[in-house]
Protein backbone atom coordinates (compact mmCIF):
# COMPACT_ATOMS: atom_id res chain seq x y z
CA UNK A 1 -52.58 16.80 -22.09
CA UNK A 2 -52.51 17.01 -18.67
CA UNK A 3 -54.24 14.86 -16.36
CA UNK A 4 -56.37 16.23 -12.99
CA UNK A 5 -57.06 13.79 -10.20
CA UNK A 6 -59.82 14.74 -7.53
CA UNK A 7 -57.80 13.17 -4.74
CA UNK A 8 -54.60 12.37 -3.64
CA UNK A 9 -55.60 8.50 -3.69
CA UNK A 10 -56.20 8.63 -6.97
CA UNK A 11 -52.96 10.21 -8.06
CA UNK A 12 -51.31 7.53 -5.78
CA UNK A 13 -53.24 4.58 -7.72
CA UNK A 14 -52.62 6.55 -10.67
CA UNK A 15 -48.54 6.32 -9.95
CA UNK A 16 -48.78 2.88 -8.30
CA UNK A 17 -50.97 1.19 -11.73
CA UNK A 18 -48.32 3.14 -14.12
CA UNK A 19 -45.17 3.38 -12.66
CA UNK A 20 -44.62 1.68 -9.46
CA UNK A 21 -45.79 -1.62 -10.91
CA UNK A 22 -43.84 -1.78 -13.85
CA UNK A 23 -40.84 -0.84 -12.00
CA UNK A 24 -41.66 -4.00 -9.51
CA UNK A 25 -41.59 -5.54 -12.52
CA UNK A 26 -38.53 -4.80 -13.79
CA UNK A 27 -36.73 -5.60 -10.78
CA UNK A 28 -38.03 -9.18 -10.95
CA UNK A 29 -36.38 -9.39 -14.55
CA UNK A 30 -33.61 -7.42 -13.11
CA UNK A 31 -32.96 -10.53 -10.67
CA UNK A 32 -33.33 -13.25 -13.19
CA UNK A 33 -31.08 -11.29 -15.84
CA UNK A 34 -28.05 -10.92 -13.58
CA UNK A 35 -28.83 -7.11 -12.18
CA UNK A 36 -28.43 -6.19 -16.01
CA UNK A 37 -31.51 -3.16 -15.25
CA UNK A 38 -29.84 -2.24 -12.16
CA UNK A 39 -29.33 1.61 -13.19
CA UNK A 40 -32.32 1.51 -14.82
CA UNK A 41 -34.50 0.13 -11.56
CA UNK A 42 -32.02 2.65 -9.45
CA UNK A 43 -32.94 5.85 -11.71
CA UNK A 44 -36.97 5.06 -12.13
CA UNK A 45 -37.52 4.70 -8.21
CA UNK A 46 -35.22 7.91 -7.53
CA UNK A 47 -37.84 9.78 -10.34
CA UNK A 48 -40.75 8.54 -8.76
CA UNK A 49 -39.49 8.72 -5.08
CA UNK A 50 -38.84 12.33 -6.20
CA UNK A 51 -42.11 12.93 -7.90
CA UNK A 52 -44.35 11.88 -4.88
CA UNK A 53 -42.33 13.91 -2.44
CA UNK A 54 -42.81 16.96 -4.69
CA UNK A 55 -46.67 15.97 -4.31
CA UNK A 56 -46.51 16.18 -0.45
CA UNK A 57 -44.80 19.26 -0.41
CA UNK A 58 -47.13 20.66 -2.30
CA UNK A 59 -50.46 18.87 -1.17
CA UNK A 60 -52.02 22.16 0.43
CA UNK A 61 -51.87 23.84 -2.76
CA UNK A 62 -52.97 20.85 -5.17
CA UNK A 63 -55.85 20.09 -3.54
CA UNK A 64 -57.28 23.67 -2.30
CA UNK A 65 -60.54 24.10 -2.03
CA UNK A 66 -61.17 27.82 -1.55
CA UNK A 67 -63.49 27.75 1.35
């Protein structure tokens, strides 16, 4: 089910609470583990880098109000 956020700061809390941090995460462990995640770490930032410049381009028409 899809979710709708109001404003763009909470889609960015939204991405920072369930992505961004558990990627911070895993590049801790990926330190202490000998770069073992490194593709992993490398291929969730480039999704979510990705994702939230998709969101800019598209900001006008996200968040239109019709007035």
């Amino acid at each position: 089910m899809p979710i709708c956020f109001p404003t763009m700061d909470s889609f960015r809390r939204y991405i920072y609470f369930n992505y961004a941090l558990p990627l911070k995460v895993l590049q801790f462990l990926n330190l202490a583990f000998c770069q073992t995640f490194h593709d992993t770490c490398k291929d969730m930032n480039r999704k979510i880098n990705q994702t939230l410049r998709l969101v800019e381009i598209n900001l006008p028409y996200i968040f239109f109000k019709g007035t």
